[in-house]
N, C-alpha and C. Protein backbone atom coordinates (compact mmCIF):
# COMPACT_ATOMS: atom_id res chain seq x y z
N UNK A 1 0.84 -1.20 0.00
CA UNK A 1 0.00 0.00 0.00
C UNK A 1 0.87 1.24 0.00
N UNK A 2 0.68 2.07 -0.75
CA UNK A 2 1.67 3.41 -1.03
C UNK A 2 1.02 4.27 0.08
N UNK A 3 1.57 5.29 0.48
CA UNK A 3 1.67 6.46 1.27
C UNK A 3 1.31 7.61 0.53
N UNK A 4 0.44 8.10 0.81
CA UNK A 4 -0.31 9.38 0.58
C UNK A 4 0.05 10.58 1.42
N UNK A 5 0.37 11.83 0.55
CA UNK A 5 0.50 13.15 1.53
C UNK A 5 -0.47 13.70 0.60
N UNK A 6 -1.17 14.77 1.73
CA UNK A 6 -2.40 15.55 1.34
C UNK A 6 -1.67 17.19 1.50
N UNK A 7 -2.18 17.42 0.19
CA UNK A 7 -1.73 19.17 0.19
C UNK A 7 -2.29 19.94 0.02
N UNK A 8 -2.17 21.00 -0.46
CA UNK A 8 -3.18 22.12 -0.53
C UNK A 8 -2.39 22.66 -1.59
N UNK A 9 -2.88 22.89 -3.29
CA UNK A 9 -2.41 23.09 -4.26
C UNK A 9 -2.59 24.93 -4.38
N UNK A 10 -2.04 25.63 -4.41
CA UNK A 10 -1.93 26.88 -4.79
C UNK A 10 -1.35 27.76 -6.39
N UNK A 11 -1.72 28.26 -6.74
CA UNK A 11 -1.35 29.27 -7.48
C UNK A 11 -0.06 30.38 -7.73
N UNK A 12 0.84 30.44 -8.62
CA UNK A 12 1.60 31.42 -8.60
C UNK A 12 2.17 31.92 -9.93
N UNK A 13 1.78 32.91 -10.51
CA UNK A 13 1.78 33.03 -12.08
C UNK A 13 1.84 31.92 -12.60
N UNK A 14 1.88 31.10 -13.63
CA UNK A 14 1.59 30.24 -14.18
C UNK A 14 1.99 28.36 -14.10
N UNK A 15 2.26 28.85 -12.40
CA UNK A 15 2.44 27.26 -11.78
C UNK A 15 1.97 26.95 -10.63
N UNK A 16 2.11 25.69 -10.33
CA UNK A 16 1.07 25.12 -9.20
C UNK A 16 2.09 24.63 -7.68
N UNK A 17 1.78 25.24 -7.06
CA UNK A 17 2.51 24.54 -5.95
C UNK A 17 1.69 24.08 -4.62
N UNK A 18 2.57 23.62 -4.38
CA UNK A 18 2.03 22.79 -3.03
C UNK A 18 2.67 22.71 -1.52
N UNK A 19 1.86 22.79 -0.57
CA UNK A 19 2.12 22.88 0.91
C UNK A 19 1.15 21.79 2.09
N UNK A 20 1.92 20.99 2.54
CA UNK A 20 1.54 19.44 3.29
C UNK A 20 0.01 20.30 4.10
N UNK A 21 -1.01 19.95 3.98
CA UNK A 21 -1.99 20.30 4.99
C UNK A 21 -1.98 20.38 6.11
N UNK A 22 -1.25 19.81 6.65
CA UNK A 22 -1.17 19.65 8.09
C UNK A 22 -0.30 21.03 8.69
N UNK A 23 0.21 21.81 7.92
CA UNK A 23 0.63 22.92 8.35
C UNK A 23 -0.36 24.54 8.36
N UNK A 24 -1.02 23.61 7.70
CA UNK A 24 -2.04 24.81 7.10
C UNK A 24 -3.57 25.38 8.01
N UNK A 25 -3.85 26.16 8.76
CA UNK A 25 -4.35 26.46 9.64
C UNK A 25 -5.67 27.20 8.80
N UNK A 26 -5.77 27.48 7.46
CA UNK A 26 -7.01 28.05 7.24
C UNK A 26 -6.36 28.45 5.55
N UNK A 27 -7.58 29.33 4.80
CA UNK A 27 -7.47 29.84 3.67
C UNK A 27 -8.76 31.14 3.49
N UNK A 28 -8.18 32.38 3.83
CA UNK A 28 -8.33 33.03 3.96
C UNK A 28 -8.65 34.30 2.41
N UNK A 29 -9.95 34.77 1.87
CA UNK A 29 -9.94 36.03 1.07
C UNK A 29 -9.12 36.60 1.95
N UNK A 30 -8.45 37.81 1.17
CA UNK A 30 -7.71 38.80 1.10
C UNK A 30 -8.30 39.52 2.58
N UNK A 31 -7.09 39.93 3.33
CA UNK A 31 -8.43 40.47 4.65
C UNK A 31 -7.18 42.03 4.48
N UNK A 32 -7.48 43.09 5.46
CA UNK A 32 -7.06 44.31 5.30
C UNK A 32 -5.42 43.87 5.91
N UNK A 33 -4.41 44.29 5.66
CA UNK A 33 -3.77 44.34 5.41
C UNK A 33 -2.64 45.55 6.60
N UNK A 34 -1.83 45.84 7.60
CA UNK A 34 -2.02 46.72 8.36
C UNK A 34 -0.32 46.89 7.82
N UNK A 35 0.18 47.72 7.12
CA UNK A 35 1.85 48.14 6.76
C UNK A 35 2.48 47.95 8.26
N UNK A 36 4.03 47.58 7.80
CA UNK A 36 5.23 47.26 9.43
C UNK A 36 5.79 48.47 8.83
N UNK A 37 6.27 48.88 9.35
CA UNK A 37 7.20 50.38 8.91
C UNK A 37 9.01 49.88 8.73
N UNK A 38 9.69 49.64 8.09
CA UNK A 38 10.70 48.81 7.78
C UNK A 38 11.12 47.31 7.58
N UNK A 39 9.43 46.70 7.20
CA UNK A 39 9.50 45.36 6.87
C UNK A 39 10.47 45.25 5.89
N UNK A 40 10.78 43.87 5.37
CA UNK A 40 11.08 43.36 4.26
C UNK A 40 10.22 43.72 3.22
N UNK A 41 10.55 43.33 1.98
CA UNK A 41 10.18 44.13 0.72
C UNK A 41 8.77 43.03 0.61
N UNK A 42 9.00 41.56 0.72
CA UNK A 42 8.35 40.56 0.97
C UNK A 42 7.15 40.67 1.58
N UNK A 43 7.41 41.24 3.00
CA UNK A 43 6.52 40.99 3.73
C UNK A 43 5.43 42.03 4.01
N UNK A 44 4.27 41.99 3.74
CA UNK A 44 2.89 43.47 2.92
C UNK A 44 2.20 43.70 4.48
N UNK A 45 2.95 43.27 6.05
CA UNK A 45 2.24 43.76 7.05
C UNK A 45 1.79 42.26 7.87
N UNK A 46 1.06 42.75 8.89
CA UNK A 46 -0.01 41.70 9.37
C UNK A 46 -1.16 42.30 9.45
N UNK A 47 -1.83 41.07 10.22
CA UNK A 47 -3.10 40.93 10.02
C UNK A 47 -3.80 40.07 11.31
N UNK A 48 -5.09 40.57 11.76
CA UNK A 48 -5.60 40.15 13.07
C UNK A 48 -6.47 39.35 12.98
N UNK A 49 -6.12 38.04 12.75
CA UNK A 49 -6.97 36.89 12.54
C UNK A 49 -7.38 36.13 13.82
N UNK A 50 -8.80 36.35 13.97
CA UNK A 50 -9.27 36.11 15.06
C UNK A 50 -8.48 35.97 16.51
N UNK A 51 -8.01 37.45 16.50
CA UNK A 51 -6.99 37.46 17.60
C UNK A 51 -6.05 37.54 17.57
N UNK A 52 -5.21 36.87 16.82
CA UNK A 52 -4.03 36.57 16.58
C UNK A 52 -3.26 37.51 15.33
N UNK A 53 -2.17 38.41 15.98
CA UNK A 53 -1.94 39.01 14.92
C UNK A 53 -0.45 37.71 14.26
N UNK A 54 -0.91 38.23 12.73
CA UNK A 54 -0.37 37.41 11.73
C UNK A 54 0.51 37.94 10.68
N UNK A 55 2.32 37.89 11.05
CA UNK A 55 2.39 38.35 9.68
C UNK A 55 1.81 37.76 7.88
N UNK A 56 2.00 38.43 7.14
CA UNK A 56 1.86 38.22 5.80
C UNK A 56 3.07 38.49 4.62
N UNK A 57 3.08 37.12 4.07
CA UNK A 57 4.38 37.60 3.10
C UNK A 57 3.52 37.42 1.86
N UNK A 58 4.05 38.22 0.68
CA UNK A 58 3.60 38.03 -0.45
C UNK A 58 4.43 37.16 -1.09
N UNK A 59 4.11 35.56 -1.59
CA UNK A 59 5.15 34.46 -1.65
C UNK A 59 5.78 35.40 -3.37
N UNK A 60 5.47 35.81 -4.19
CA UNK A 60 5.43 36.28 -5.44
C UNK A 60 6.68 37.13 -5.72
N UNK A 61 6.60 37.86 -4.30
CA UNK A 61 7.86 38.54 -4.16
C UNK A 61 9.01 38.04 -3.38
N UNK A 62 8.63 37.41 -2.44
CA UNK A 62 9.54 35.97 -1.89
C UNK A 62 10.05 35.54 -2.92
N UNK A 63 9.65 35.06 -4.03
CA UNK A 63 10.09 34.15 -4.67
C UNK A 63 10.76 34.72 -6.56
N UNK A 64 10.90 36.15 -5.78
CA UNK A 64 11.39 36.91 -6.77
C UNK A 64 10.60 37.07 -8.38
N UNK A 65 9.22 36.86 -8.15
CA UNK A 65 8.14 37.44 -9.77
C UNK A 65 8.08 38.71 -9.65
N UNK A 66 7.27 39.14 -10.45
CA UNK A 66 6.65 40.57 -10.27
C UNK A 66 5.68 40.60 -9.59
N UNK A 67 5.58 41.74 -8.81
CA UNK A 67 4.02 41.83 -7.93
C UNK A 67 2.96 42.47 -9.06
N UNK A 68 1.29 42.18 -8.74
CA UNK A 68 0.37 41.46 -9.36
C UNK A 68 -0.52 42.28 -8.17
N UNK A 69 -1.60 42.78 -8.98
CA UNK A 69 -2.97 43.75 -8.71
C UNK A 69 -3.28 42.42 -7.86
N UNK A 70 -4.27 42.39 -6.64
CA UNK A 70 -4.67 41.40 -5.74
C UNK A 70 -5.96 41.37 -6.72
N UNK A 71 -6.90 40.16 -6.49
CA UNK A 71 -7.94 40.42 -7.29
C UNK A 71 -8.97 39.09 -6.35
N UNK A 72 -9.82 39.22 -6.90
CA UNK A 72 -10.98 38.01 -5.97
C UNK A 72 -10.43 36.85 -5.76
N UNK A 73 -9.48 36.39 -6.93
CA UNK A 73 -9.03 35.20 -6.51
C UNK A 73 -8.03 34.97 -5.43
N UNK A 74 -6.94 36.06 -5.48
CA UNK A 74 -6.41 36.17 -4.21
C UNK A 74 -6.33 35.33 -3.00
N UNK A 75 -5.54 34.65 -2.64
CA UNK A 75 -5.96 33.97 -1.36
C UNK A 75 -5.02 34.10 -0.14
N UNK A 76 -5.00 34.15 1.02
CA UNK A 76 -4.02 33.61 2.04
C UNK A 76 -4.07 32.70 2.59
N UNK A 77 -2.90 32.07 2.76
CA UNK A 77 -3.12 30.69 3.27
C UNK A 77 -2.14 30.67 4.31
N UNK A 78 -2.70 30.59 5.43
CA UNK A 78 -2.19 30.96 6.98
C UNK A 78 -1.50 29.17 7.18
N UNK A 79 -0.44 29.63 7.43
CA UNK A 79 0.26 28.00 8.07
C UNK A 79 1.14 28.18 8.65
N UNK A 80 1.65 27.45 9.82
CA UNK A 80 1.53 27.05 10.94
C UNK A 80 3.25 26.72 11.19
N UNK A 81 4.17 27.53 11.92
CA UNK A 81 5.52 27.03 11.70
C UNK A 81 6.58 27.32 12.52
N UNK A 82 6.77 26.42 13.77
CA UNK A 82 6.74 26.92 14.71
C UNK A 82 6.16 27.11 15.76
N UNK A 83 4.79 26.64 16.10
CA UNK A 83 3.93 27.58 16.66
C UNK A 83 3.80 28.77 16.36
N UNK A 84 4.26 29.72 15.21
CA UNK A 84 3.77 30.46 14.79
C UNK A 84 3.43 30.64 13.57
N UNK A 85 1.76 31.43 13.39
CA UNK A 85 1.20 31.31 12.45
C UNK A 85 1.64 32.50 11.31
N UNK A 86 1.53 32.40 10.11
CA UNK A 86 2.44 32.73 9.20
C UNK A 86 1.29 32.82 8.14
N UNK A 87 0.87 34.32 7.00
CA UNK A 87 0.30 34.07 6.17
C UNK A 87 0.76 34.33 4.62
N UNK A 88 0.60 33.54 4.17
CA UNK A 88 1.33 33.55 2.01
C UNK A 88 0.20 33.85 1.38
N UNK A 89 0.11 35.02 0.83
CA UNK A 89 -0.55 35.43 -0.36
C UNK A 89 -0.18 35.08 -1.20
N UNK A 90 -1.37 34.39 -2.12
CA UNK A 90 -0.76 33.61 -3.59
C UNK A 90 -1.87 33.95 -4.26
N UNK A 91 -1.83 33.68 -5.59
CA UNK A 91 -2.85 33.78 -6.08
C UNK A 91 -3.95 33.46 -6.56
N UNK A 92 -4.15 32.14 -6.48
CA UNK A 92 -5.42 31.02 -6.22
C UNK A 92 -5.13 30.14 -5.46
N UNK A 93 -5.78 29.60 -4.47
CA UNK A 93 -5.91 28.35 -3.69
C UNK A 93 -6.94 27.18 -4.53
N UNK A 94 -6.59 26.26 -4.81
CA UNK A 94 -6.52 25.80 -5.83
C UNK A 94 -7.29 24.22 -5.09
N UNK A 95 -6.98 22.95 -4.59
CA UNK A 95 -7.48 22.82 -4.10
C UNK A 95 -6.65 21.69 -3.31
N UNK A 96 -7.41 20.46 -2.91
CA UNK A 96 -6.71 19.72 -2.11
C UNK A 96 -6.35 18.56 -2.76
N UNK A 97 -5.18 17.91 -2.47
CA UNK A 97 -5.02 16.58 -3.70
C UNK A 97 -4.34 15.80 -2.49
N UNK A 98 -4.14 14.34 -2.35
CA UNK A 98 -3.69 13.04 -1.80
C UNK A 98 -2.24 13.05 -3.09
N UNK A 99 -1.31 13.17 -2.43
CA UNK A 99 -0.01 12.82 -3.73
C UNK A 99 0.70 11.68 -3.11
N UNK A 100 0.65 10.80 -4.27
CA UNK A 100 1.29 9.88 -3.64
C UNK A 100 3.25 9.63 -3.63
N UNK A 101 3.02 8.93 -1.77
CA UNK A 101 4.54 9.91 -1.78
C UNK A 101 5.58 9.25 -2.98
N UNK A 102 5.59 7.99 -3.40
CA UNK A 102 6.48 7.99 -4.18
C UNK A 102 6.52 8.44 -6.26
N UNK A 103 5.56 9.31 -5.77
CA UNK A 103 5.41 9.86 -6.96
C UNK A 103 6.05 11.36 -6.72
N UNK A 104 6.86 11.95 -5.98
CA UNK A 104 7.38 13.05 -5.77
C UNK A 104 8.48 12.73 -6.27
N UNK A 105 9.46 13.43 -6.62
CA UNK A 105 10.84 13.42 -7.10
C UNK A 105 11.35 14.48 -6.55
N UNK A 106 13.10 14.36 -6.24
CA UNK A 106 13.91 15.50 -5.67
C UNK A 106 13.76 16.87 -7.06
N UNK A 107 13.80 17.84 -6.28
CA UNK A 107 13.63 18.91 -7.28
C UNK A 107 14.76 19.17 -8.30
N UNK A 108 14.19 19.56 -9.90
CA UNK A 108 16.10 19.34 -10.35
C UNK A 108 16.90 20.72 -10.63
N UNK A 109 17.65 20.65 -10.87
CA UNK A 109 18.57 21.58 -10.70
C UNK A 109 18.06 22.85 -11.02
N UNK A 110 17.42 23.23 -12.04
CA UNK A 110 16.68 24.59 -12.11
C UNK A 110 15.26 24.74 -12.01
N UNK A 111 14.99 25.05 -11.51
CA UNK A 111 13.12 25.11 -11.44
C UNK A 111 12.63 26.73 -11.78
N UNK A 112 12.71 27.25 -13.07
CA UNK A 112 12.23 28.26 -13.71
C UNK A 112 14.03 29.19 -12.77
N UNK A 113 13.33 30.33 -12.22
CA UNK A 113 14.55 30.88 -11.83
C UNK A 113 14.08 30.98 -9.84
N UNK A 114 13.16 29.72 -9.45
CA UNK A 114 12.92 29.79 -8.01
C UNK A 114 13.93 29.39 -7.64
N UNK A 115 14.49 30.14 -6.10
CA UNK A 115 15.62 29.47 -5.41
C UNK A 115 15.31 27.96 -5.33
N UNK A 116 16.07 27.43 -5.60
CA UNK A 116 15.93 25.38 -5.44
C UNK A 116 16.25 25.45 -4.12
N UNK A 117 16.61 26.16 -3.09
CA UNK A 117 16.68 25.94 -1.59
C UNK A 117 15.09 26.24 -0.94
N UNK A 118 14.15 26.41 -1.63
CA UNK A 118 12.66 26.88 -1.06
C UNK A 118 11.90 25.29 -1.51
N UNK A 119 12.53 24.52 -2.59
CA UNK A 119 11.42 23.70 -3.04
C UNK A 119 12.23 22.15 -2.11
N UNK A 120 11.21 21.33 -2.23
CA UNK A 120 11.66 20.43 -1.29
C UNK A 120 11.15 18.82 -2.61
N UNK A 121 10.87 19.01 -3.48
CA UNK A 121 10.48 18.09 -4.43
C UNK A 121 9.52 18.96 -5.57
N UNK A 122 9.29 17.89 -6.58
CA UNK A 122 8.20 18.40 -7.79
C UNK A 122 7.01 16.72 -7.64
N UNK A 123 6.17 16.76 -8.00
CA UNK A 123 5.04 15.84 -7.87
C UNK A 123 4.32 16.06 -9.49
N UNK A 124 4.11 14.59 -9.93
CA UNK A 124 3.59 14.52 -11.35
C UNK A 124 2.15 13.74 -10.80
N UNK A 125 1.52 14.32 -11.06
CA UNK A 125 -0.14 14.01 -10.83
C UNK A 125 -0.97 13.99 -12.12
N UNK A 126 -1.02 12.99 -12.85
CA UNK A 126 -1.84 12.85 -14.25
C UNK A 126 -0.78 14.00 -15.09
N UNK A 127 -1.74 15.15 -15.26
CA UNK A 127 -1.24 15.77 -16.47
C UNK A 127 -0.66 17.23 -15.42
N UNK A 128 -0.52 17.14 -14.39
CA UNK A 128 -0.05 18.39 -13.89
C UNK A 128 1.32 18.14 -12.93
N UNK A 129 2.14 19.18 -12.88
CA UNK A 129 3.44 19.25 -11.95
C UNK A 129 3.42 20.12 -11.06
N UNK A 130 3.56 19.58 -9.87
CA UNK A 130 3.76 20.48 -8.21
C UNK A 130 4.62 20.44 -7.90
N UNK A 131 4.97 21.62 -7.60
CA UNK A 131 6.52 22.55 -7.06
C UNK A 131 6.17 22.37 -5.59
N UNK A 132 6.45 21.50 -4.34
CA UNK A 132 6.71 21.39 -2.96
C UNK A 132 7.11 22.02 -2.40
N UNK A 133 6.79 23.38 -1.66
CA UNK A 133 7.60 24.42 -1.52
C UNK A 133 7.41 23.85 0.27
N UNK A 134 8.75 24.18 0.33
CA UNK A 134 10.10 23.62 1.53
C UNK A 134 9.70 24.86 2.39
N UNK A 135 8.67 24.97 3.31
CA UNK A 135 7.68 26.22 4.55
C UNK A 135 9.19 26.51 5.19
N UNK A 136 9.12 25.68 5.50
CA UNK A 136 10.89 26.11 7.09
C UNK A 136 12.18 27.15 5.72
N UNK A 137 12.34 26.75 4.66
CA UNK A 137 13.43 27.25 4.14
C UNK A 137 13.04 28.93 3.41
N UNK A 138 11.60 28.13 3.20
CA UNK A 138 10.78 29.61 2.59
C UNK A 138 10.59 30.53 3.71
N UNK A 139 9.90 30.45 4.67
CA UNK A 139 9.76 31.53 5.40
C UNK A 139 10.78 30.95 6.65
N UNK A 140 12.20 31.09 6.68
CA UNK A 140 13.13 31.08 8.08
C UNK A 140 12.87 31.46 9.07
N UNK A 141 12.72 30.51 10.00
CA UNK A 141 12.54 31.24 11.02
C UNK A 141 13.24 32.55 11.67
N UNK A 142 14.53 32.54 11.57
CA UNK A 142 15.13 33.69 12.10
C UNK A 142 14.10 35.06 11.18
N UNK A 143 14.06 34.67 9.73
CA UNK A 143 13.47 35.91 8.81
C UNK A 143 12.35 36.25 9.26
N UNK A 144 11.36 35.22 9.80
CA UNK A 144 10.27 35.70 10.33
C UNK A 144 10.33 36.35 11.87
N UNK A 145 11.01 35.59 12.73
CA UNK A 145 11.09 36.61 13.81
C UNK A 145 11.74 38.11 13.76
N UNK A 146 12.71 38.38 12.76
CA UNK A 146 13.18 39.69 12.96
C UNK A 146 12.21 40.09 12.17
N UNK A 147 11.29 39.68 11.22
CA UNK A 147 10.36 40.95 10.40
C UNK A 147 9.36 41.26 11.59
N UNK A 148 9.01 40.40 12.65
CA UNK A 148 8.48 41.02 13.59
C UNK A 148 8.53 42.19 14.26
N UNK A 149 10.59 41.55 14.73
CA UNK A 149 11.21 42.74 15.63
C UNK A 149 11.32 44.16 15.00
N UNK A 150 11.45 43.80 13.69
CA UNK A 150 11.73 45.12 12.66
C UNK A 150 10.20 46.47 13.54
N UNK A 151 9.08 45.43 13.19
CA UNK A 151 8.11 46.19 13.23
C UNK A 151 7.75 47.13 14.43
């Protein structure tokens, strides 16, 4: 019997990536947005999600694209790292898929021009490919606590 990981497929100009569910604490429309006054270029503020204030990174600019008008599809997807909660604006949340684990492969040497230290594998699912984006390498912890302290 093969091993299944469940993800949560997302959006990012014209590719699909993916993040293990179990990190993932919600999926959130676009909510207001509150500026840090010397954040990172990345990171567009937090946000007070039921209590809890939350930073927000825009993964788009994380991941070195161009930034992109927010629009209905817009999503955040708050996950979980650390015990602290963490939110990625992307641009569709897309939906949930079972990948099976030995259908993942190590990521290869170039993956468009994304740092290959953010992706943690690629996944071939029928006719589509998921980019595994590596949460701990993408948002560092040290990077996330000082965009705090910054603020």
């Amino acid at each position: 019997m093969s091993e299944d990981m469940k993800v949560i497929v997302f959006q990012i100009k014209d590719k699909e990536y993916a993040i293990p569910v179990d990190k993932v604490s919600g999926i959130e429309k676009l909510l207001y947005i509150t500026r840090v006054p010397k954040a990172l270029k990345f990171v567009k503020g937090v946000i007070n999600l039921r209590g809890i204030i939350t930073p927000i990174i825009d993964l788009r600019v994380r991941f070195d694209f161009e930034e992109v008008e927010y629009d209905e599809s817009t999503r955040i997807i708050i996950v979980i790292l650390d015990d602290m909660e963490v939110g990625l604006i992307v641009d569709s949340a897309n939906d949930v898929l079972d990948i099976p684990v030995e259908s993942i492969e190590p990521q290869p040497e170039v993956v468009g021009h994304l740092a290959s230290e953010y992706i943690s594998g690629v996944a071939k699912i029928e006719k589509r490919l998921l980019v595994l984006i590596n949460l701990e390498k993408a948002l560092s912890l040290e990077m996330t606590e000082s965009m705090l302290r910054e603020g």
